[in-house]
PDB file of N, CA and C in Angstrom:
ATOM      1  N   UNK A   1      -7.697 -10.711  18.509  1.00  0.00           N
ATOM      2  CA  UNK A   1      -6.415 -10.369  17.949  1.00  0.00           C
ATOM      3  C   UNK A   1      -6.313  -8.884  17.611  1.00  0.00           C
ATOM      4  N   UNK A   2      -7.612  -8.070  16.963  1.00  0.00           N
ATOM      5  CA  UNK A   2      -7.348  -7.076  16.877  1.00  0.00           C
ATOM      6  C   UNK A   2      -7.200  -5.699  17.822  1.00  0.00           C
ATOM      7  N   UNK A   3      -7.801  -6.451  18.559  1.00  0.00           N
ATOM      8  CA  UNK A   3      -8.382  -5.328  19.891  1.00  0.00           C
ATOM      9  C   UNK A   3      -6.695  -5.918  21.060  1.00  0.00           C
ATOM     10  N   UNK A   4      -6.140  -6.536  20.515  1.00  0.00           N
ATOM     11  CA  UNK A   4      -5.033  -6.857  21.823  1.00  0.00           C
ATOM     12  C   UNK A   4      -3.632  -6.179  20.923  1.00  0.00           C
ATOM     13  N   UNK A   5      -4.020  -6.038  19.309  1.00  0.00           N
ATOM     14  CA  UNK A   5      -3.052  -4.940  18.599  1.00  0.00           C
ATOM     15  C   UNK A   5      -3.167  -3.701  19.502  1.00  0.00           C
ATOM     16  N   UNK A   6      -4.415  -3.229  19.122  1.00  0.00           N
ATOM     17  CA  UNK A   6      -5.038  -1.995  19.606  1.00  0.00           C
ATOM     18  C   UNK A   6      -4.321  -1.852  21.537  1.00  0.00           C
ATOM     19  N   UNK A   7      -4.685  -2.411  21.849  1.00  0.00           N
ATOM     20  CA  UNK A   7      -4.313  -2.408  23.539  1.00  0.00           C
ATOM     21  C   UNK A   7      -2.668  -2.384  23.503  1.00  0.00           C
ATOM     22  N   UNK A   8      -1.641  -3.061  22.262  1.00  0.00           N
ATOM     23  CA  UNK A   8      -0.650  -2.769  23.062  1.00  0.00           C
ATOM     24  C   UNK A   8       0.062  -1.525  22.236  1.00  0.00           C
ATOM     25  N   UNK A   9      -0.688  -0.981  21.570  1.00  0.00           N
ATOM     26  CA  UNK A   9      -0.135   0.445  20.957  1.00  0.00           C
ATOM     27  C   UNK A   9      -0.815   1.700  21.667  1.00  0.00           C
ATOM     28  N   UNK A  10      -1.796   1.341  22.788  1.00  0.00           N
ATOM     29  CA  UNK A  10      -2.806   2.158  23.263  1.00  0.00           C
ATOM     30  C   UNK A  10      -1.811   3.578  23.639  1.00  0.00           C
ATOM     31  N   UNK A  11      -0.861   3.316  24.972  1.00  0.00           N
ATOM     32  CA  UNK A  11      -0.043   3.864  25.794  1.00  0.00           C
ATOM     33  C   UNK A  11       0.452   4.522  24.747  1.00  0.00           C
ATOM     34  N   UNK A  12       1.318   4.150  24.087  1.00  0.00           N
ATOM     35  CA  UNK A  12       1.899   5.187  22.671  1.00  0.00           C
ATOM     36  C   UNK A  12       1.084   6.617  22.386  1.00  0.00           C
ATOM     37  N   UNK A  13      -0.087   5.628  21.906  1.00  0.00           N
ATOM     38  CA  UNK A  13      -0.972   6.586  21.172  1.00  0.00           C
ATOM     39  C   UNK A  13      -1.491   7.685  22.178  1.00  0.00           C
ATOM     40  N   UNK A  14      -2.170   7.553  23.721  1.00  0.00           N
ATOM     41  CA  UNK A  14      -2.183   7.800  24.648  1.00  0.00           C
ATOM     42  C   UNK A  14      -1.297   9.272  25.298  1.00  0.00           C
ATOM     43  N   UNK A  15      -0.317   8.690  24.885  1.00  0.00           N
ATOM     44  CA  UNK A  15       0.944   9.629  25.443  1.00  0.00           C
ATOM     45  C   UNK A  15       0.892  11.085  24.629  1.00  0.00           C
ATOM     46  N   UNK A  16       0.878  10.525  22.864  1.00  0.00           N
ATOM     47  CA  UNK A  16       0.861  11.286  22.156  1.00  0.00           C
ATOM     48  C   UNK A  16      -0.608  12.584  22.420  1.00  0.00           C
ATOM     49  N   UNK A  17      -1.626  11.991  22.712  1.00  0.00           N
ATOM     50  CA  UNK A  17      -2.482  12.655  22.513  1.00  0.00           C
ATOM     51  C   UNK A  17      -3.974  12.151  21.668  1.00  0.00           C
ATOM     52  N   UNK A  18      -3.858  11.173  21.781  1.00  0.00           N
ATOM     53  CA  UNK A  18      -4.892  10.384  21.059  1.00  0.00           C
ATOM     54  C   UNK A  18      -5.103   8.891  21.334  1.00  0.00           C
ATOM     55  N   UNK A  19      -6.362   8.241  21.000  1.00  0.00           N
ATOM     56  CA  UNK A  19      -6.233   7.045  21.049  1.00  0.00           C
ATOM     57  C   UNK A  19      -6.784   6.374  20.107  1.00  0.00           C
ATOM     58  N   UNK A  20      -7.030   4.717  19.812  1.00  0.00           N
ATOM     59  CA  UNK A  20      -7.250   4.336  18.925  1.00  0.00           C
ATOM     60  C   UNK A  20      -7.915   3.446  18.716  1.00  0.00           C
ATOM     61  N   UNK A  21      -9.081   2.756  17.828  1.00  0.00           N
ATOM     62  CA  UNK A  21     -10.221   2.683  17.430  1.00  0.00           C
ATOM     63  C   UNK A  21      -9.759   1.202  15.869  1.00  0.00           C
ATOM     64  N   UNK A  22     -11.273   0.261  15.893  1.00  0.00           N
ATOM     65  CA  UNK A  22     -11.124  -0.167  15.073  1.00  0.00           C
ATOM     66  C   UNK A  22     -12.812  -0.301  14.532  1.00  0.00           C
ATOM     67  N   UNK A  23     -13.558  -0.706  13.355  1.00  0.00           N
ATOM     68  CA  UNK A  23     -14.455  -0.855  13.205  1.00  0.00           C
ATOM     69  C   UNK A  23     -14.698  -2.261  12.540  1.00  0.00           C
ATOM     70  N   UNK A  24     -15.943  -3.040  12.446  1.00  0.00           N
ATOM     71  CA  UNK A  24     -15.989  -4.079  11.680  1.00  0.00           C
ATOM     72  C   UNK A  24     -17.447  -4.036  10.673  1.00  0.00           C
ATOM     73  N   UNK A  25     -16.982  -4.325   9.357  1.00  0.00           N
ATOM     74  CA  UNK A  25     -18.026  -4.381   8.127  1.00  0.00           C
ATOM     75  C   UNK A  25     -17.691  -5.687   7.469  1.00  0.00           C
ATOM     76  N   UNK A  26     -18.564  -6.371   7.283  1.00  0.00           N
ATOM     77  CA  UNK A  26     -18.507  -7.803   6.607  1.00  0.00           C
ATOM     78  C   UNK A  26     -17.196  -8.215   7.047  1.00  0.00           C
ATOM     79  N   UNK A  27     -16.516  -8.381   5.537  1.00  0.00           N
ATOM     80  CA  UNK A  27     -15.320  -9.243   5.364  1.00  0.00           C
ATOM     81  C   UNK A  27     -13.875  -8.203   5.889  1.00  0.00           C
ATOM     82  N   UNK A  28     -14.067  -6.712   6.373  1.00  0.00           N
ATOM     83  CA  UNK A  28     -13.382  -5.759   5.947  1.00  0.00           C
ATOM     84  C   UNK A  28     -12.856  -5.706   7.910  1.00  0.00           C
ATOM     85  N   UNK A  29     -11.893  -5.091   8.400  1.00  0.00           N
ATOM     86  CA  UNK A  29     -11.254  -4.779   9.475  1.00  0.00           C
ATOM     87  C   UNK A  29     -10.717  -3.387   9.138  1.00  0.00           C
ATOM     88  N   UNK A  30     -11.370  -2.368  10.005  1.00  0.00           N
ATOM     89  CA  UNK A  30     -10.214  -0.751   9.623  1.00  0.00           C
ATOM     90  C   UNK A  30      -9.843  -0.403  11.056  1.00  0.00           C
ATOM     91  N   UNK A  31      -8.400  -0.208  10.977  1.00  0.00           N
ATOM     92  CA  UNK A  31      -7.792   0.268  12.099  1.00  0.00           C
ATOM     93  C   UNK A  31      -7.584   1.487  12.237  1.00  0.00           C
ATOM     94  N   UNK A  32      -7.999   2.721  13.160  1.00  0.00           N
ATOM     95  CA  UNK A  32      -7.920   4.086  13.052  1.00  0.00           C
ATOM     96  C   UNK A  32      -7.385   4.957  14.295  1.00  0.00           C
ATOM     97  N   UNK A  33      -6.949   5.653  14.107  1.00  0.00           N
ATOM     98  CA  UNK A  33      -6.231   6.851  15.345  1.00  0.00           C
ATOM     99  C   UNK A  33      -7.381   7.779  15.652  1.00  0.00           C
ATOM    100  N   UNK A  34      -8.113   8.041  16.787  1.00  0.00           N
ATOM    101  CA  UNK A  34      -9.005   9.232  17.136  1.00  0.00           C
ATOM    102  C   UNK A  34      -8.472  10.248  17.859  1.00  0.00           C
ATOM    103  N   UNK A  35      -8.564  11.371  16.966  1.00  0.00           N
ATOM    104  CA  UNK A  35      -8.084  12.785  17.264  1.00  0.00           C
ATOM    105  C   UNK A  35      -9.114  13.733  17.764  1.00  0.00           C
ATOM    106  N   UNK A  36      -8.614  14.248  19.002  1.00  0.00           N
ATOM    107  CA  UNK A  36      -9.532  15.438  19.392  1.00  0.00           C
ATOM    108  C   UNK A  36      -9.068  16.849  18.262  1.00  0.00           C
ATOM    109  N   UNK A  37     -10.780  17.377  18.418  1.00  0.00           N
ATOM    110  CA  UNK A  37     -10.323  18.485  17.520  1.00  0.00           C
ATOM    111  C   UNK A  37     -11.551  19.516  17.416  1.00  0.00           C
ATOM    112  N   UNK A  38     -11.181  20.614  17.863  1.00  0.00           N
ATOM    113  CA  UNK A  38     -11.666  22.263  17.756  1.00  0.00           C
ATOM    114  C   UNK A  38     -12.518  22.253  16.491  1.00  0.00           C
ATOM    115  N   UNK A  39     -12.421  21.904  15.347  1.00  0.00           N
ATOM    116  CA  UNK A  39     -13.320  22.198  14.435  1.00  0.00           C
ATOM    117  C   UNK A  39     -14.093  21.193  13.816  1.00  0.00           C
ATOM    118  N   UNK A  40     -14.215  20.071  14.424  1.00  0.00           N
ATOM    119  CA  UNK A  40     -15.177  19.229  14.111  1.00  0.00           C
ATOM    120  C   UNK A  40     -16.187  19.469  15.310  1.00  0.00           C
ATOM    121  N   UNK A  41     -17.530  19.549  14.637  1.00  0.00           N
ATOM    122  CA  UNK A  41     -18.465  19.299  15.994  1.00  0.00           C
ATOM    123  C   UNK A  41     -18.838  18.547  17.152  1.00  0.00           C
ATOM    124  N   UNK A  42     -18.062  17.282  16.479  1.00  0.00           N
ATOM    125  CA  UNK A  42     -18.399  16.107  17.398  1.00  0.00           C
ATOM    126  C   UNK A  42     -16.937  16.131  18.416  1.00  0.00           C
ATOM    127  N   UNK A  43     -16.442  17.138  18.151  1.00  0.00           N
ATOM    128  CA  UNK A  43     -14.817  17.186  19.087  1.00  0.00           C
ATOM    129  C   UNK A  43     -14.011  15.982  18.470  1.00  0.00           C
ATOM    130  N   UNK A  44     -13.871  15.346  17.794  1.00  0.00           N
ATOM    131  CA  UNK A  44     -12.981  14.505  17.557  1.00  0.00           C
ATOM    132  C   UNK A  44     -12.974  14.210  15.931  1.00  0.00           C
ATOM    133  N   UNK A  45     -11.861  13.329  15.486  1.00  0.00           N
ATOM    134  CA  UNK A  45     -11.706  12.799  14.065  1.00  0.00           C
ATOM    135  C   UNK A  45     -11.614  11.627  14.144  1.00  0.00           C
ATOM    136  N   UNK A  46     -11.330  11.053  12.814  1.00  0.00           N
ATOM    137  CA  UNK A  46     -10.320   9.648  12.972  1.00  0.00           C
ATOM    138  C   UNK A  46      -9.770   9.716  11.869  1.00  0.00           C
ATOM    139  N   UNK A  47      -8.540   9.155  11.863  1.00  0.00           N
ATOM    140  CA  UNK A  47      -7.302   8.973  10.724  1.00  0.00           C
ATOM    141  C   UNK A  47      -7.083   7.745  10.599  1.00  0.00           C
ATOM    142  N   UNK A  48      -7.513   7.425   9.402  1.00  0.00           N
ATOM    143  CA  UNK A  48      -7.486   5.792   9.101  1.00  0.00           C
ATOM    144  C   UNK A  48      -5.841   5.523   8.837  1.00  0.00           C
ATOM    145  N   UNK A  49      -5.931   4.034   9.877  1.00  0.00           N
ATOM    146  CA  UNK A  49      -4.630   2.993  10.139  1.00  0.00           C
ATOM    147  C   UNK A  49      -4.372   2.070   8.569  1.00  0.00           C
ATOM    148  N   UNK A  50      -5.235   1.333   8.754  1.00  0.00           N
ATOM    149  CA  UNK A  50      -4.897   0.366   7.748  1.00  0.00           C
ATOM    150  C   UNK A  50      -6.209  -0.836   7.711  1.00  0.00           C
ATOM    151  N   UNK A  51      -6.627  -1.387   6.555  1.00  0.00           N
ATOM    152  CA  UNK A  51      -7.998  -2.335   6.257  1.00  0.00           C
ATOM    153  C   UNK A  51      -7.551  -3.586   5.810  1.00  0.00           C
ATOM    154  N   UNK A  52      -8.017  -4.500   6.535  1.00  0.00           N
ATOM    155  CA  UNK A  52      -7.551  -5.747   6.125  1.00  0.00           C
ATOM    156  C   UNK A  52      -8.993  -6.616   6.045  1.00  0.00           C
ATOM    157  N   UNK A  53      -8.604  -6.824   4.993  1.00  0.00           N
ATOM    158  CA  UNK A  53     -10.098  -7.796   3.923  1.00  0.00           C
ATOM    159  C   UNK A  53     -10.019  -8.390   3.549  1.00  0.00           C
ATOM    160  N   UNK A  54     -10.720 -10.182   4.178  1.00  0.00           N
ATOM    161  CA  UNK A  54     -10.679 -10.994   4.180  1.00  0.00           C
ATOM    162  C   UNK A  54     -11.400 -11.480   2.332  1.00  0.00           C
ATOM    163  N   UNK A  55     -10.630 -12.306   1.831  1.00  0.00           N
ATOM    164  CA  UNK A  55     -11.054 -12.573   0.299  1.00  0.00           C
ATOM    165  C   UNK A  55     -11.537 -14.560   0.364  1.00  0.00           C
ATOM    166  N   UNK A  56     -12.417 -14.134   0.640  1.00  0.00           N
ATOM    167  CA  UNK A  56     -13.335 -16.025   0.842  1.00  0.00           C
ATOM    168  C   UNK A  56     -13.279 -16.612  -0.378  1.00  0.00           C
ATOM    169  N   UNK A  57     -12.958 -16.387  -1.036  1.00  0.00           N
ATOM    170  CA  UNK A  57     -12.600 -17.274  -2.709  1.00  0.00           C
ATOM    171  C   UNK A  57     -11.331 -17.636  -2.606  1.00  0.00           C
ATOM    172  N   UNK A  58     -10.487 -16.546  -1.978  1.00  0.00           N
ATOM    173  CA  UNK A  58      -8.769 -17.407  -1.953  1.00  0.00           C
ATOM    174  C   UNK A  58      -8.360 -17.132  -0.949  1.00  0.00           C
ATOM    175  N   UNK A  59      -9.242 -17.399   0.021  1.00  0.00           N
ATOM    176  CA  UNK A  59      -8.876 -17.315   1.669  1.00  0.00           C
ATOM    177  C   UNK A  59      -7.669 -17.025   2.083  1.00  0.00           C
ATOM    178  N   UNK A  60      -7.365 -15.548   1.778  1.00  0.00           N
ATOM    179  CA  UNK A  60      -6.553 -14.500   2.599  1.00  0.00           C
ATOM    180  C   UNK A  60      -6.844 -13.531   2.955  1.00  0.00           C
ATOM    181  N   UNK A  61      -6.191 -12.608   3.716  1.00  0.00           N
ATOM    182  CA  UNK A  61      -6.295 -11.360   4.151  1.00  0.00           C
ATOM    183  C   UNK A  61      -5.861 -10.424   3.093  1.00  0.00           C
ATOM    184  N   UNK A  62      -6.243  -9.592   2.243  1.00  0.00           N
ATOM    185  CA  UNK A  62      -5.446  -8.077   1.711  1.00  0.00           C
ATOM    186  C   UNK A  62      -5.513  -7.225   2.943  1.00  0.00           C
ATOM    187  N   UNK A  63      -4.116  -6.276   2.819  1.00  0.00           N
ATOM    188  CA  UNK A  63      -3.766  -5.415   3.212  1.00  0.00           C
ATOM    189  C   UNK A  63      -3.561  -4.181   2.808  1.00  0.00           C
ATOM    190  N   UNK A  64      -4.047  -3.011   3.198  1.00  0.00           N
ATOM    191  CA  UNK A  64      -3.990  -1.693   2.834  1.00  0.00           C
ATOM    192  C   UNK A  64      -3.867  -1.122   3.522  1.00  0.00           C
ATOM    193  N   UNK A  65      -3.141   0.429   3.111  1.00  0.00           N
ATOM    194  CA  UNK A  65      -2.834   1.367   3.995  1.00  0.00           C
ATOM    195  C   UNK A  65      -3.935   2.658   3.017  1.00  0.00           C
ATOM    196  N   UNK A  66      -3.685   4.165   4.011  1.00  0.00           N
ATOM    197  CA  UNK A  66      -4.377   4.855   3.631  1.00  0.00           C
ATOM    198  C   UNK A  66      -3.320   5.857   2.915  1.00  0.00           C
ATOM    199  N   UNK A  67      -3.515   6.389   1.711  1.00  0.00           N
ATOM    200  CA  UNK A  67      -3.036   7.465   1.130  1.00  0.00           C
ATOM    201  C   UNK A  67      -2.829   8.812   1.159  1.00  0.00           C
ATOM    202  N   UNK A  68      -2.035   9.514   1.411  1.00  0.00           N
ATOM    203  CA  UNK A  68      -2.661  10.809   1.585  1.00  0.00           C
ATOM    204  C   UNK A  68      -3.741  11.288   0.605  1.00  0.00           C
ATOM    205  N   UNK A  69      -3.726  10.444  -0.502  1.00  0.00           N
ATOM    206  CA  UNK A  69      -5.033  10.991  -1.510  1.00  0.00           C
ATOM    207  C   UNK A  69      -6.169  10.301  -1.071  1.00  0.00           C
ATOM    208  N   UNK A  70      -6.301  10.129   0.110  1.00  0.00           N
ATOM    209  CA  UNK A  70      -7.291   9.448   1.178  1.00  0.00           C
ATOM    210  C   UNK A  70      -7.736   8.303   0.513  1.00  0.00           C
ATOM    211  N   UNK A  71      -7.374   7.550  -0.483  1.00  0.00           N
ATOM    212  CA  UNK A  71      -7.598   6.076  -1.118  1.00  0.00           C
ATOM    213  C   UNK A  71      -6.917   5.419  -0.409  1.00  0.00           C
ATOM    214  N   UNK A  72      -7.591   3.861  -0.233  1.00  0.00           N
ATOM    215  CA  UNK A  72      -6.611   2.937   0.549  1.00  0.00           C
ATOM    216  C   UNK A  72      -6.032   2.305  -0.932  1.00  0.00           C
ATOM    217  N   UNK A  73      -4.787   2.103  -0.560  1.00  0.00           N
ATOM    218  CA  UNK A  73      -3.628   1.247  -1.317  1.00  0.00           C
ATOM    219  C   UNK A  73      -3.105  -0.004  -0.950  1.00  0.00           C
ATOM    220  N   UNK A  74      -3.044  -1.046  -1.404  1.00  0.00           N
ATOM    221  CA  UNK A  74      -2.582  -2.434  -1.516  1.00  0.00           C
ATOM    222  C   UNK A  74      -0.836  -2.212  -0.528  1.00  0.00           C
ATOM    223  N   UNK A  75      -0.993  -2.781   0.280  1.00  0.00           N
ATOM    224  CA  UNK A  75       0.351  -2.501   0.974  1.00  0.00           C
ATOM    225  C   UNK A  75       1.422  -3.342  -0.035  1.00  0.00           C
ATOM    226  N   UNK A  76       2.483  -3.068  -0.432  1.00  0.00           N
ATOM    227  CA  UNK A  76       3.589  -3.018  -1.348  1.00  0.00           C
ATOM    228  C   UNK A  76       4.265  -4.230  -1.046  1.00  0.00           C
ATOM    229  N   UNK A  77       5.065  -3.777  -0.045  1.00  0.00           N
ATOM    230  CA  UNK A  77       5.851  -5.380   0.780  1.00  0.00           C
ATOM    231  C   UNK A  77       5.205  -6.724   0.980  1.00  0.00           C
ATOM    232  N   UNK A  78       3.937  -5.932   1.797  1.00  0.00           N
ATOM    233  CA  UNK A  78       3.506  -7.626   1.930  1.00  0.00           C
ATOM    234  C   UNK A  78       1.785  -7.649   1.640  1.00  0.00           C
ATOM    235  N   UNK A  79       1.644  -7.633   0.460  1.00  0.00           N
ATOM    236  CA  UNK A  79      -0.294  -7.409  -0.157  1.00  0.00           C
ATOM    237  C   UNK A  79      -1.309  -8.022   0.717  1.00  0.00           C
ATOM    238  N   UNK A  80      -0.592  -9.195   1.035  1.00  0.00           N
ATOM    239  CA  UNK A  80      -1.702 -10.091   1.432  1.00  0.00           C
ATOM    240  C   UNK A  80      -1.103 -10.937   2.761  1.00  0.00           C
ATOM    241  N   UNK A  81      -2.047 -11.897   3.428  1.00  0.00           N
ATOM    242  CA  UNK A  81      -1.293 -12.990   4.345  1.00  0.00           C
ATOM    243  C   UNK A  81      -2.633 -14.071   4.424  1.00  0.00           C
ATOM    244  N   UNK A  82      -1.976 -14.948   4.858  1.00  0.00           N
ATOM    245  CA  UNK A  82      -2.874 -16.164   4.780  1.00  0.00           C
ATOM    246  C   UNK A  82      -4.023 -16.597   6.216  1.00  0.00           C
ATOM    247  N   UNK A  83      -3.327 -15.518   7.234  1.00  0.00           N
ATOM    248  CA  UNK A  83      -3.954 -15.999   8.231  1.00  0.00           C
ATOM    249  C   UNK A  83      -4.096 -13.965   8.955  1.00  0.00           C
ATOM    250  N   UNK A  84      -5.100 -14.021   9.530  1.00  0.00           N
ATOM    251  CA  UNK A  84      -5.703 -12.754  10.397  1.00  0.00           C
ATOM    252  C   UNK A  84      -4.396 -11.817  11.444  1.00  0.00           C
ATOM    253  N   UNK A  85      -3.938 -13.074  12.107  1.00  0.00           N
ATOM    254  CA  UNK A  85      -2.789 -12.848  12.828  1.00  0.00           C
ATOM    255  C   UNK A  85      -1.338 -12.267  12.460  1.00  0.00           C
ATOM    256  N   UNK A  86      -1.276 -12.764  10.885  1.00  0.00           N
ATOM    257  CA  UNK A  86       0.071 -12.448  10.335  1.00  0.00           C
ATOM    258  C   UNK A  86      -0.335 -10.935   9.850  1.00  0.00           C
ATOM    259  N   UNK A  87      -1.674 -10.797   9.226  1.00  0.00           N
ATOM    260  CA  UNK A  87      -1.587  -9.576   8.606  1.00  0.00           C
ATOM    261  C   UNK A  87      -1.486  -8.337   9.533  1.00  0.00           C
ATOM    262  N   UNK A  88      -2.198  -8.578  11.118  1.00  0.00           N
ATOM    263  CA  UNK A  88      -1.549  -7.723  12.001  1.00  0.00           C
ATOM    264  C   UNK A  88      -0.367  -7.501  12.170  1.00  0.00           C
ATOM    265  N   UNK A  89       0.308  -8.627  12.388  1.00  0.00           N
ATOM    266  CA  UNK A  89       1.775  -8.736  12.150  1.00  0.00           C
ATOM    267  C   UNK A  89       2.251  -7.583  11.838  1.00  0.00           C
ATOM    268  N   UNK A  90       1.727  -7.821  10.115  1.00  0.00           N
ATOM    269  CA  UNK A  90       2.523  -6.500   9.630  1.00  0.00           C
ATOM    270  C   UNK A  90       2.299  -5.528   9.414  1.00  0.00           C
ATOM    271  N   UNK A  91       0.943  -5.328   9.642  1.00  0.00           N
ATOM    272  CA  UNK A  91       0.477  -4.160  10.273  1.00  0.00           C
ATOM    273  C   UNK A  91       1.112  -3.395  11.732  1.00  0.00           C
ATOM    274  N   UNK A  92       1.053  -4.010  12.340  1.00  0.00           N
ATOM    275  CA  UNK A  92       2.150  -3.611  13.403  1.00  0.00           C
ATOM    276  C   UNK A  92       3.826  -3.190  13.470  1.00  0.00           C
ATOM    277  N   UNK A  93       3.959  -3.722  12.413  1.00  0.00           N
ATOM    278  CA  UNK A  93       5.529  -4.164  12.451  1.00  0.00           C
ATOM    279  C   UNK A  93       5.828  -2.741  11.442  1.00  0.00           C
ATOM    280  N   UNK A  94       5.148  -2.552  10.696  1.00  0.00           N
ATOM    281  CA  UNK A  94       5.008  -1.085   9.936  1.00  0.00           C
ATOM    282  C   UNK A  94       6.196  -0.723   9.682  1.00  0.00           C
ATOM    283  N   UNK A  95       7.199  -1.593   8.805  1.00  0.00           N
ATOM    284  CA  UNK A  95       8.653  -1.453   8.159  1.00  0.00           C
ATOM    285  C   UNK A  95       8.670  -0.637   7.521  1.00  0.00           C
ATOM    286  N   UNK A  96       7.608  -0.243   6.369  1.00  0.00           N
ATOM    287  CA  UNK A  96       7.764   1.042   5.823  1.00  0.00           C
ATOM    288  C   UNK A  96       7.002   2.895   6.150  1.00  0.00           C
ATOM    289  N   UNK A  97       6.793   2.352   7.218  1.00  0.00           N
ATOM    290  CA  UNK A  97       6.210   3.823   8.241  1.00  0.00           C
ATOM    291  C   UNK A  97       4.698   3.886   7.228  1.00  0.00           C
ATOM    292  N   UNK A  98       4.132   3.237   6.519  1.00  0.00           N
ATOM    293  CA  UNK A  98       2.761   3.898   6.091  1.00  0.00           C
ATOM    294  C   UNK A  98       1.382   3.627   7.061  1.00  0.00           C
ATOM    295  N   UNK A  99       1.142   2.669   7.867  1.00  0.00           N
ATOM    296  CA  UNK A  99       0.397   2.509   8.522  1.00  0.00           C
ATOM    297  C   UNK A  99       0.191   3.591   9.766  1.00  0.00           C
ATOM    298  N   UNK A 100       1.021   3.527  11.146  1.00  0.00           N
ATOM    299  CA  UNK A 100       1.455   4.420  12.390  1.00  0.00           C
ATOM    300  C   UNK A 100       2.045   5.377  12.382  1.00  0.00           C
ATOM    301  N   UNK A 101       1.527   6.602  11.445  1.00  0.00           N
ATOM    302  CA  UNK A 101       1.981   7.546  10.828  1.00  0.00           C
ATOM    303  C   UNK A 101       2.408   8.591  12.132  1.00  0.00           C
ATOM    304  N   UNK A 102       1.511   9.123  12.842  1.00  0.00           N
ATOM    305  CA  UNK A 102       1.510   9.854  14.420  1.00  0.00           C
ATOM    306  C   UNK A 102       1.054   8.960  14.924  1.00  0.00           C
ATOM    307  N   UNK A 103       0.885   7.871  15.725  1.00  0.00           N
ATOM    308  CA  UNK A 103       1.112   7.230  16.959  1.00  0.00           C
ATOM    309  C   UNK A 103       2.434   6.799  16.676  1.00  0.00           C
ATOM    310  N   UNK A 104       3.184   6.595  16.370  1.00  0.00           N
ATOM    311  CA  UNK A 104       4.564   6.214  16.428  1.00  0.00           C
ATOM    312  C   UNK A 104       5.752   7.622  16.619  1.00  0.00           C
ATOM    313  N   UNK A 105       5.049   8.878  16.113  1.00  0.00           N
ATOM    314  CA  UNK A 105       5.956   9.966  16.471  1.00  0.00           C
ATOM    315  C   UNK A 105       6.221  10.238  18.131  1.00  0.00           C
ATOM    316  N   UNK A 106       6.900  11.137  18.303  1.00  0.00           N
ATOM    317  CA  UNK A 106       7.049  10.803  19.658  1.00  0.00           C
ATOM    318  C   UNK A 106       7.408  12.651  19.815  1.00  0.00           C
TER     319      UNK A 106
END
């Protein structure tokens, strides 16, 4: 599910100049944009998407976005979802522009 998010925002991101990346730690999912770039050594960055963390005591997903004060934050609209699929959902669906900050510019 996450990697077929990733695949259909690829071209977007692509176009723009970048592409995009997810990692997995325990209970945790982070979705990220990789930027080429002149002053990092390794030629590239990443700009964190959004973390969705699975809570096994009350079996849901939380949702967060990243801050510009580089803290992730509890997404507002919709905190949580009950199933993996929905929280992409709205991760994707990104009604209030905080998640696809530049892959969505054009």
């Amino acid at each position: 599910m996450v990697y077929e998010l990733i695949e259909n925002r690829k071209e977007q991101a692509i176009k723009n100049g970048f592409d995009l990346g997810c990692k997995f730690n325990n209970q945790s999912t982070e979705l990220f944009e990789i930027h080429p770039s002149t002053h990092n050594e390794q030629g590239f960055f990443n700009l964190s998407v959004a973390k969705l963390t699975f809570i096994r005591t009350k079996d849901i997903w939380k949702i967060f976005w990243m801050r510009g004060s580089l803290k992730w934050q509890g997404y507002g609209r919709s905190p949580e979802a009950r199933k993996l699929n929905e929280a992409l959902f709205v991760v994707n669906e990104d009604a209030d522009g905080c998640f696809w900050k530049l892959s969505s510019a054009t």
